[in-house]
Protein backbone atom coordinates (compact mmCIF):
# COMPACT_ATOMS: atom_id res chain seq x y z
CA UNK A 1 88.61 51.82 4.08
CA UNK A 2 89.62 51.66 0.43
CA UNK A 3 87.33 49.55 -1.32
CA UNK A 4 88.50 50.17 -5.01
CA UNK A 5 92.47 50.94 -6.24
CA UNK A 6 94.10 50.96 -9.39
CA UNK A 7 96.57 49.02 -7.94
CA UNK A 8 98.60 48.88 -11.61
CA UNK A 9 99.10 52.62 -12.08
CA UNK A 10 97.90 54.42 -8.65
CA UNK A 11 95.46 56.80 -10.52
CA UNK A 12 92.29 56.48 -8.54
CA UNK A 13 90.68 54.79 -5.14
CA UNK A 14 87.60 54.70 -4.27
CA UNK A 15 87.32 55.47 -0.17
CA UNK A 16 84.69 55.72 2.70
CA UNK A 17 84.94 55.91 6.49
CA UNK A 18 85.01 53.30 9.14
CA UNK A 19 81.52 53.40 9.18
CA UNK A 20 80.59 54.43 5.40
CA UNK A 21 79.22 57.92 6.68
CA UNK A 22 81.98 59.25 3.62
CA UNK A 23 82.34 58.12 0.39
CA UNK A 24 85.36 59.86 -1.53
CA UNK A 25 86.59 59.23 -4.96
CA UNK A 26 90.26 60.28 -5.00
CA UNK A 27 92.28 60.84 -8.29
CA UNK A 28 95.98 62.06 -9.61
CA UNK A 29 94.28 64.09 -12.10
CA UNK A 30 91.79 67.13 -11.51
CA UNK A 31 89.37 65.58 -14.04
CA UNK A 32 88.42 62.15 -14.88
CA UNK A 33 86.74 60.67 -17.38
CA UNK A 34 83.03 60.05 -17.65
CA UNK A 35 83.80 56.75 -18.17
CA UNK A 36 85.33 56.40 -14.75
CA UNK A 37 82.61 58.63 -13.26
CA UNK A 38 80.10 55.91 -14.08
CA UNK A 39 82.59 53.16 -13.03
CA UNK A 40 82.65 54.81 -9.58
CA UNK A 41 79.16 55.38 -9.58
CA UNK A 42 78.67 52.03 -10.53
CA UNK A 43 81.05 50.01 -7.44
CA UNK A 44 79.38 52.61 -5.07
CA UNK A 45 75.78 51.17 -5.70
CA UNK A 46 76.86 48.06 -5.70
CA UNK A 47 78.66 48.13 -2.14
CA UNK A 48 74.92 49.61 -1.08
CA UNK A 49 76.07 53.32 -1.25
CA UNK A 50 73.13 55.64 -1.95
CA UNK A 51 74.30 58.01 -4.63
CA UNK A 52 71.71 60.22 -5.62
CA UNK A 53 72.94 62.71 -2.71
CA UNK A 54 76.64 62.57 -4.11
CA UNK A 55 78.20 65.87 -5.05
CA UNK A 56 81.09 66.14 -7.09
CA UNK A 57 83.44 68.90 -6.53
CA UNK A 58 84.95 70.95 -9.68
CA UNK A 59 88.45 70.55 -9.31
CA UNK A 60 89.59 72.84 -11.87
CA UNK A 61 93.17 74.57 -11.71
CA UNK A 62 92.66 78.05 -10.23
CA UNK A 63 94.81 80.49 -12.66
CA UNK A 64 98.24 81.90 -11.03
């Protein structure tokens, strides 16, 4: 279920399961802003995700 989309440029959702076991925040771009880190952090708590326990992967670019 997508609960949050930039709908004008397709940069970001915001996603959980059927049953909100997952919570994923998917982005275009390896990194995102803090800004939008706190702006996902922020719709998660308020659709009554708990999000202490959330990890957040490093998506760096491996070298070639």
């Amino acid at each position: 279920m997508i609960f949050e989309l930039d709908a004008e440029n397709y940069q970001y959702a915001f996603v959980t399961s059927y049953n909100r076991d997952y919570l994923w925040f998917l982005s275009r771009t390896p990194q995102v802003s803090e800004e939008m880190r706190q702006y996902f952090l922020q719709q998660a708590r308020e659709q009554g995700f708990e999000i202490d326990d959330l990890i957040f992967v490093n998506q760096a670019i491996a070298p070639e």
